[in-house]
C-alpha atoms as a PDB file:
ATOM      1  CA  UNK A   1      34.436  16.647  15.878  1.00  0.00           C
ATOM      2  CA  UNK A   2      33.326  20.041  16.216  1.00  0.00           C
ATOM      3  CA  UNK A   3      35.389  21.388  13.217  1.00  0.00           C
ATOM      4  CA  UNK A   4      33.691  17.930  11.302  1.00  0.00           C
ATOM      5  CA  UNK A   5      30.407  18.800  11.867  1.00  0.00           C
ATOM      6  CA  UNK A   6      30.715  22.615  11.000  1.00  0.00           C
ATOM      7  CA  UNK A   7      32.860  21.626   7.664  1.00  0.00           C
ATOM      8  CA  UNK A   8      29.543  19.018   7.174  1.00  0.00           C
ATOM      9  CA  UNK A   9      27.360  21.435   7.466  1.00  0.00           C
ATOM     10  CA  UNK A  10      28.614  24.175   4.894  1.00  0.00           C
ATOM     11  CA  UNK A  11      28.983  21.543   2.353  1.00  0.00           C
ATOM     12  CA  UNK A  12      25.008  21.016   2.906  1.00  0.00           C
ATOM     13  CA  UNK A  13      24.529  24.599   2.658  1.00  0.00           C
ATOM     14  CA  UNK A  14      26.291  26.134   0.220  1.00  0.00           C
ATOM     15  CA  UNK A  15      25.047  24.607  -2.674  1.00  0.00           C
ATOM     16  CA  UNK A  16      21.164  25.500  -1.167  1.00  0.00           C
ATOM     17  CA  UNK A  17      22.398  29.027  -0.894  1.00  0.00           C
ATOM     18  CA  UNK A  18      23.864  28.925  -4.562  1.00  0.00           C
ATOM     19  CA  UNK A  19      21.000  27.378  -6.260  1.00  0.00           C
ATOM     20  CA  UNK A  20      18.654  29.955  -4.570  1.00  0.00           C
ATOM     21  CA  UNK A  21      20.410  32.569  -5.835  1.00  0.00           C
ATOM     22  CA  UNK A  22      20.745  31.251  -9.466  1.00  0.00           C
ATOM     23  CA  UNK A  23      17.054  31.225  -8.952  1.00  0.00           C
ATOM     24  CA  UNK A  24      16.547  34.694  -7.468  1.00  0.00           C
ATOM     25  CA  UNK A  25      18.621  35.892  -9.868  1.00  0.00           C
ATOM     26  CA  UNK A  26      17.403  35.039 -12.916  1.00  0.00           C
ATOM     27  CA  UNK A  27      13.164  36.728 -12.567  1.00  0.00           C
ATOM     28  CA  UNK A  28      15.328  39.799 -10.464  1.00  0.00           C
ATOM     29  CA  UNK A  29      17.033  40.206 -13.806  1.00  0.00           C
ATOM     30  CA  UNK A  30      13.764  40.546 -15.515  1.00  0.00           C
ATOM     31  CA  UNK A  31      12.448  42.767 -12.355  1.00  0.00           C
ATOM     32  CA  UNK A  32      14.897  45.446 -13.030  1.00  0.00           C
ATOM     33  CA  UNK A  33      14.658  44.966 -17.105  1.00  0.00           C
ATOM     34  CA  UNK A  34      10.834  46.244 -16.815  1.00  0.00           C
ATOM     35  CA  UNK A  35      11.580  48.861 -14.308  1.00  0.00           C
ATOM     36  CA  UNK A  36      14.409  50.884 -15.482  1.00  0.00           C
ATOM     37  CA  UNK A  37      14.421  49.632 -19.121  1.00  0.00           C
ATOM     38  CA  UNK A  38      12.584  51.493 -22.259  1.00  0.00           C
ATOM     39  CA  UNK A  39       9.536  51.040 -23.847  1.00  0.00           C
ATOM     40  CA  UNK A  40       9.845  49.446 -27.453  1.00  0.00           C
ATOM     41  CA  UNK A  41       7.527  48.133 -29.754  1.00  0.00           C
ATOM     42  CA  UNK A  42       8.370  45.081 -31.991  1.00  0.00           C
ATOM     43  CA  UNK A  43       6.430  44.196 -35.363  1.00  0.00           C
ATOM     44  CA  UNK A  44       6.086  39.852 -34.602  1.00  0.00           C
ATOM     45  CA  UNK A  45       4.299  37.223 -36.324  1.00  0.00           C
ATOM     46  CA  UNK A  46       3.228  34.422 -34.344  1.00  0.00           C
ATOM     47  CA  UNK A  47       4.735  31.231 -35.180  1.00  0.00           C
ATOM     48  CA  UNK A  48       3.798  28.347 -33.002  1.00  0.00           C
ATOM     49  CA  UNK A  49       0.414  28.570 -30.843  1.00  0.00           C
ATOM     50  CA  UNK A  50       0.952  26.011 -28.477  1.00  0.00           C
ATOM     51  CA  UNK A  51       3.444  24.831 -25.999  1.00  0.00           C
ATOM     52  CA  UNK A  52       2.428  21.100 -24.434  1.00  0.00           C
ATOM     53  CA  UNK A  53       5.692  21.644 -21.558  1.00  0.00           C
ATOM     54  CA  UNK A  54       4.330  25.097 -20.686  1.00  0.00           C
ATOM     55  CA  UNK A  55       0.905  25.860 -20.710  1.00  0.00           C
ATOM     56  CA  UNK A  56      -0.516  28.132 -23.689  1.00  0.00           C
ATOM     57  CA  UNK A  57       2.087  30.407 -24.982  1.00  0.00           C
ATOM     58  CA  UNK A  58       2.270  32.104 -28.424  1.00  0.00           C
ATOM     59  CA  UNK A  59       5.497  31.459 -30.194  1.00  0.00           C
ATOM     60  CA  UNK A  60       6.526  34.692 -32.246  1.00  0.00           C
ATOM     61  CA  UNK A  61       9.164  35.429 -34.734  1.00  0.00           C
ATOM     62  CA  UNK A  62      10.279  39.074 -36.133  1.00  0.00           C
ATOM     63  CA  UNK A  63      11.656  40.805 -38.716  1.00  0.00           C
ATOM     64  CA  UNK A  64      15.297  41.657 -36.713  1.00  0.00           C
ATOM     65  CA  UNK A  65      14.902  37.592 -36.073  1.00  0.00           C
ATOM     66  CA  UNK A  66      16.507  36.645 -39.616  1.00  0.00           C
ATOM     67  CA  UNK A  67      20.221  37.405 -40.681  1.00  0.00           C
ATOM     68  CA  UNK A  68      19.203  38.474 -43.926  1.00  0.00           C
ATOM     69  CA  UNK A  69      16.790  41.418 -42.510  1.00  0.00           C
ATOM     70  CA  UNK A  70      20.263  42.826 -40.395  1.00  0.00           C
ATOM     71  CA  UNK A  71      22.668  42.500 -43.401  1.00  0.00           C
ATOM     72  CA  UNK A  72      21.114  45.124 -45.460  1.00  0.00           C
ATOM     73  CA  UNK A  73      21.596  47.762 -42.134  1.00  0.00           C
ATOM     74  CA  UNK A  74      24.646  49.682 -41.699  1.00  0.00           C
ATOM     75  CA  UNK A  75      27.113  47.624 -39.649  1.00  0.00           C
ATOM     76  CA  UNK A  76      26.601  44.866 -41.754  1.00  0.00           C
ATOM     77  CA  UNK A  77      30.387  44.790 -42.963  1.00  0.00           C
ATOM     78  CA  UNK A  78      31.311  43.536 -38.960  1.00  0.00           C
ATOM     79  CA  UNK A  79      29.087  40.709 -39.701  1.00  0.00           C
ATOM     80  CA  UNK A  80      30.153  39.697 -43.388  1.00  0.00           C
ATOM     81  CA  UNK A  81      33.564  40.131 -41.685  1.00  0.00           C
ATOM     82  CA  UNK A  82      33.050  37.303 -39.464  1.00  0.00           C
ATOM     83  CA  UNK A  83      31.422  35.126 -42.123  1.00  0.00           C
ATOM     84  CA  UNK A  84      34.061  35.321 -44.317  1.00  0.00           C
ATOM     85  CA  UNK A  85      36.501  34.338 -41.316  1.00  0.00           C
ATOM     86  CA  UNK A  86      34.815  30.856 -41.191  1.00  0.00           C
ATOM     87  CA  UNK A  87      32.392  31.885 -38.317  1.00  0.00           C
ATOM     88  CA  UNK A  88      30.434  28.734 -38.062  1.00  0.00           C
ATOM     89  CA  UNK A  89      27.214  30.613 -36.624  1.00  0.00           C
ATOM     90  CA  UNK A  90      26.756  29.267 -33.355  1.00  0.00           C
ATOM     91  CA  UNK A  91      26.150  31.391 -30.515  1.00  0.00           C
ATOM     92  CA  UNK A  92      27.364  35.205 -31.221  1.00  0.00           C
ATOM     93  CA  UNK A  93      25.917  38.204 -29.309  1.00  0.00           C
ATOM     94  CA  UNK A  94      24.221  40.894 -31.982  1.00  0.00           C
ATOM     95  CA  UNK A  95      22.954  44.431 -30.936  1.00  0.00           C
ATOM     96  CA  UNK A  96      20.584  45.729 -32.999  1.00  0.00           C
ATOM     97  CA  UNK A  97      19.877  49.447 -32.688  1.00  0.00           C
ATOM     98  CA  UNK A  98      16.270  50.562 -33.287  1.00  0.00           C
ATOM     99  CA  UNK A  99      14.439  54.038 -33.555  1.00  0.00           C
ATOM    100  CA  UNK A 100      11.037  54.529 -32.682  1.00  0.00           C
ATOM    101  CA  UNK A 101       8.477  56.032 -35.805  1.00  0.00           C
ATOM    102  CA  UNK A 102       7.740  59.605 -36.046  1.00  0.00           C
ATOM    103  CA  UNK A 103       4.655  58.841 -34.326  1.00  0.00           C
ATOM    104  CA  UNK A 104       4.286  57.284 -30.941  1.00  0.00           C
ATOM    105  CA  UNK A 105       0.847  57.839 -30.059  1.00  0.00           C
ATOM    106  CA  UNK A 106      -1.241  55.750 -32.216  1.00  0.00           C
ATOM    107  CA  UNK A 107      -3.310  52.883 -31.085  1.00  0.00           C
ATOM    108  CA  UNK A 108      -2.015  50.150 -31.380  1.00  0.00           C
ATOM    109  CA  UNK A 109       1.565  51.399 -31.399  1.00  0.00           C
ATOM    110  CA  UNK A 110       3.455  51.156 -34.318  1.00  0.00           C
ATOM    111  CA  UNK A 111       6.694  49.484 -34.336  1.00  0.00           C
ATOM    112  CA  UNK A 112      10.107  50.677 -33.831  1.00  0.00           C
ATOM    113  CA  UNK A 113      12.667  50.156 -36.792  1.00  0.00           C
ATOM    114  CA  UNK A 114      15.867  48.851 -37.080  1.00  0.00           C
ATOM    115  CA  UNK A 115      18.614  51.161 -37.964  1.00  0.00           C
ATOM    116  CA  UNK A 116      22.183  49.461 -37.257  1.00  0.00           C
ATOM    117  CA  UNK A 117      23.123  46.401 -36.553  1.00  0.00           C
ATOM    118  CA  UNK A 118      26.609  46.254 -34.162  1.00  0.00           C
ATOM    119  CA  UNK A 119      28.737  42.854 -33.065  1.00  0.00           C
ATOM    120  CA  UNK A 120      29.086  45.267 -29.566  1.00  0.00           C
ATOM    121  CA  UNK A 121      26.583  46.769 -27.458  1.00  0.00           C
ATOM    122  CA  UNK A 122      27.223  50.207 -28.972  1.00  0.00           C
ATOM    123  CA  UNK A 123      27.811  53.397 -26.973  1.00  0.00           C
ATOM    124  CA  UNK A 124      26.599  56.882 -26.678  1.00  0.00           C
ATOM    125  CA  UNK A 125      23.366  56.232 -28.896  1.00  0.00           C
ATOM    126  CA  UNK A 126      20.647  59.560 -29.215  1.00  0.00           C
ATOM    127  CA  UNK A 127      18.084  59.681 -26.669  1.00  0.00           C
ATOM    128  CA  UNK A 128      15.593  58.294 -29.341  1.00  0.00           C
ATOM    129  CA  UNK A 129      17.601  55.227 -30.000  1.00  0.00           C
ATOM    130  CA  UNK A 130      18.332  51.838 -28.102  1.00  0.00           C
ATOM    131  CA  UNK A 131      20.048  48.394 -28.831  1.00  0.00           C
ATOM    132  CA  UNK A 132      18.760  45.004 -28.089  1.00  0.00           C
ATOM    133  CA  UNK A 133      21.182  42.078 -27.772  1.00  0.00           C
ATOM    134  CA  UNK A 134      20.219  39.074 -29.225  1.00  0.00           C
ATOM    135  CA  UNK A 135      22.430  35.548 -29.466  1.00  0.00           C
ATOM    136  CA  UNK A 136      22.898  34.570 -33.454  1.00  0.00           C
ATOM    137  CA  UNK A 137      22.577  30.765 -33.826  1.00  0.00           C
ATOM    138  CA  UNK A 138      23.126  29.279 -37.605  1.00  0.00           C
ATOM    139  CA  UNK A 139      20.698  32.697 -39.027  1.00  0.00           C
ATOM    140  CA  UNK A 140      18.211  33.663 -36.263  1.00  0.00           C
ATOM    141  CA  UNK A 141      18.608  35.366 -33.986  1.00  0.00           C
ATOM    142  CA  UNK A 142      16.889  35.001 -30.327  1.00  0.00           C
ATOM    143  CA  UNK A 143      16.315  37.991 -28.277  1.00  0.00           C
ATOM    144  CA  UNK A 144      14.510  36.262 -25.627  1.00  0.00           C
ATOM    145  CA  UNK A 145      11.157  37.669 -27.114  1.00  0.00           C
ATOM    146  CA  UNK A 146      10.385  34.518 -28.318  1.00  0.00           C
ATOM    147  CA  UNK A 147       7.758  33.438 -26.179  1.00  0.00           C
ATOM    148  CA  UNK A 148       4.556  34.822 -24.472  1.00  0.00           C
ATOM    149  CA  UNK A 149       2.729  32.910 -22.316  1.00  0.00           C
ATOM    150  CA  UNK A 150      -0.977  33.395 -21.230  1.00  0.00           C
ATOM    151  CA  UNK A 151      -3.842  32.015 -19.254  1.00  0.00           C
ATOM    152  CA  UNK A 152      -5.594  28.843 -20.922  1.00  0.00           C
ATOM    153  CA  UNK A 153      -9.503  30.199 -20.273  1.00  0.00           C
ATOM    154  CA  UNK A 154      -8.058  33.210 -23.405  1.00  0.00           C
ATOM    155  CA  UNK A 155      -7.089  30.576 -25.860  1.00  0.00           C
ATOM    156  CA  UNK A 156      -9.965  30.173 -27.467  1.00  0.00           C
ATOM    157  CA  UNK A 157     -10.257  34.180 -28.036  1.00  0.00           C
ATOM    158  CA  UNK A 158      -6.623  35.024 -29.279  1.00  0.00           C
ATOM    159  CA  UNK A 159      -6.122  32.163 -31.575  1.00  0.00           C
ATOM    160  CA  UNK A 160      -9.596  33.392 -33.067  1.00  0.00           C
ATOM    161  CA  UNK A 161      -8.360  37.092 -33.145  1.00  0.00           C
ATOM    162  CA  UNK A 162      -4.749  36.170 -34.854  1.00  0.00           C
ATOM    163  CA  UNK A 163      -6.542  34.298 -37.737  1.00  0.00           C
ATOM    164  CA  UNK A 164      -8.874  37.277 -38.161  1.00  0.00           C
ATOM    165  CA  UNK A 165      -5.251  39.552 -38.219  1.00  0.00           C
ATOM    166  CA  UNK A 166      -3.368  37.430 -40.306  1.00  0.00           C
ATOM    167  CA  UNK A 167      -5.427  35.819 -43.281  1.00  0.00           C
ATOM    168  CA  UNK A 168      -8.153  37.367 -45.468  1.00  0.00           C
ATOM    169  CA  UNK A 169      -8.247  41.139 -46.783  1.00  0.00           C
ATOM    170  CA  UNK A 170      -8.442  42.268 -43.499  1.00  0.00           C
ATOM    171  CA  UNK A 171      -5.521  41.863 -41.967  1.00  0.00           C
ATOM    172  CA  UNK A 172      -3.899  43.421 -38.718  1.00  0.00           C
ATOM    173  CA  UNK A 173      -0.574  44.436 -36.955  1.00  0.00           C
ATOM    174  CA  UNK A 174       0.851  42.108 -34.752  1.00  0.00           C
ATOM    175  CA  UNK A 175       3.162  44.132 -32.195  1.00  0.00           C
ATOM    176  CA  UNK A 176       4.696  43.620 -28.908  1.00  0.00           C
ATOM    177  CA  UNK A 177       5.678  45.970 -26.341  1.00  0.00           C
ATOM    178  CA  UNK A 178       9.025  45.070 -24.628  1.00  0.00           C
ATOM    179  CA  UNK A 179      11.232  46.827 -22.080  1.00  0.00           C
ATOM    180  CA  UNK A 180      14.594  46.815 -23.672  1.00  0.00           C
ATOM    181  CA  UNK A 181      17.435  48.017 -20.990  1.00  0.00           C
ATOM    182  CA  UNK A 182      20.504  49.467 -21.276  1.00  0.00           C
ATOM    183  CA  UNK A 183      22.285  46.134 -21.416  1.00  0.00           C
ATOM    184  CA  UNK A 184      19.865  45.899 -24.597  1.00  0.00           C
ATOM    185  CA  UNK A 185      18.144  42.184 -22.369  1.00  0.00           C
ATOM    186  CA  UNK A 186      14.183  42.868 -23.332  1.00  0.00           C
ATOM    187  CA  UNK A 187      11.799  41.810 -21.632  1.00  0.00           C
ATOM    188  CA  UNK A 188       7.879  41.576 -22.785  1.00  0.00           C
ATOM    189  CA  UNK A 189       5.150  43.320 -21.206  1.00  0.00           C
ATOM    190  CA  UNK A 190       2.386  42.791 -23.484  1.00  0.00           C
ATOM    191  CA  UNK A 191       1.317  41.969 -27.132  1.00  0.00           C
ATOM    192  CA  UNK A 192      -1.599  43.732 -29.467  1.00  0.00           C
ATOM    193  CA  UNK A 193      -3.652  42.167 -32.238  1.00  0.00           C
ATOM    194  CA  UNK A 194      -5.153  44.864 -34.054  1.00  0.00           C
ATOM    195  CA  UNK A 195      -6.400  47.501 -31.516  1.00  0.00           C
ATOM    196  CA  UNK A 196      -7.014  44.360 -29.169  1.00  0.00           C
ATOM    197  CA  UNK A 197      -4.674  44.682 -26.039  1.00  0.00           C
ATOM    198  CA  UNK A 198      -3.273  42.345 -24.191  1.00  0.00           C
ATOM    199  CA  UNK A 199      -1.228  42.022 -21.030  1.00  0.00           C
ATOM    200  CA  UNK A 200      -0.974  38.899 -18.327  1.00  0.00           C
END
């Protein structure tokens, strides 16, 4: 009875203890992305400004987001390669490797730029150099930047300050600032419009 009620018991447990590690796992991932990874700054355009399932959230696209942006970079041959194998487009890891401008000190920061594109997360890159992975789905391509969320009381104010940055003669950089590690996951740490900063 003993042996019963032991053999009950771990089949109570151990899915608990596996589902709270998934769980664990998944913002610890993030935690050590924004501590040990490297500072990047991505040129984005927002896309969709509201998510009903998730609160307010800017939805953002970016240049290294289309297939047609990576295929003019050196690498692209790896790619066309696969196309012309019949790859159907679904779900394909991409590095691309991006270089930071000559200058870094500018407010707001100006955006890093692509420079290769790789089907493997490539190795021994300069110092001034770093890949990010993203997952190719049917021509985009998701790095997980795709989404910032922020408190509803600032809706109002950014919506207001990325129509000012985006239409009339006037217009703005849009850039975020990303921890990119060197797995090339990224992570987003905060998002400027204009010289208007913003970080949640």
């Amino acid at each position: 009875m003993d042996s019963n009620n032991k053999w009950l018991t771990w089949r109570l447990w151990l899915p608990l203890v596996f589902q709270s590690a998934i769980i664990i796992a998944i913002p610890a991932q993030s935690f050590y992305t924004l501590m040990t990874g490297k500072t990047v700054v991505f040129k984005t355009v927002p896309v969709d400004p509201y998510d009903f399932l998730r609160g307010y959230s800017q939805t953002l696209s970016y240049d290294i987001s289309s297939l047609n942006n990576l295929t003019k970079l050196p690498g692209k041959q790896e790619l066309e390669l696969n196309l012309n194998q019949g790859y159907t487009g679904q779900d394909e890891d991409i590095y691309v490797v991006l270089e930071p401008p000559k200058s870094t000190t500018s407010q707001p920061p100006q955006p890093w730029r692509a420079v290769k594109v790789s089907r493997k997360l490539p190795k021994s890159l300069p110092s001034n150099q770093i890949a990010v992975k993203g997952r190719h789905n049917y021509g985009n391509i998701k790095y997980g930047l795709e989404s910032y969320y922020m408190p509803e009381s600032l809706r109002e104010e950014i919506n207001r300050e990325i129509r000012q940055a985006t239409w009339g003669k006037n217009k703005q950089p849009i850039v975020v600032e990303a921890k990119v590690d060197a797995e090339g996951k990224a992570v987003i740490e905060s998002f400027w419009i204009g010289d208007r900063h913003y970080r949640f």
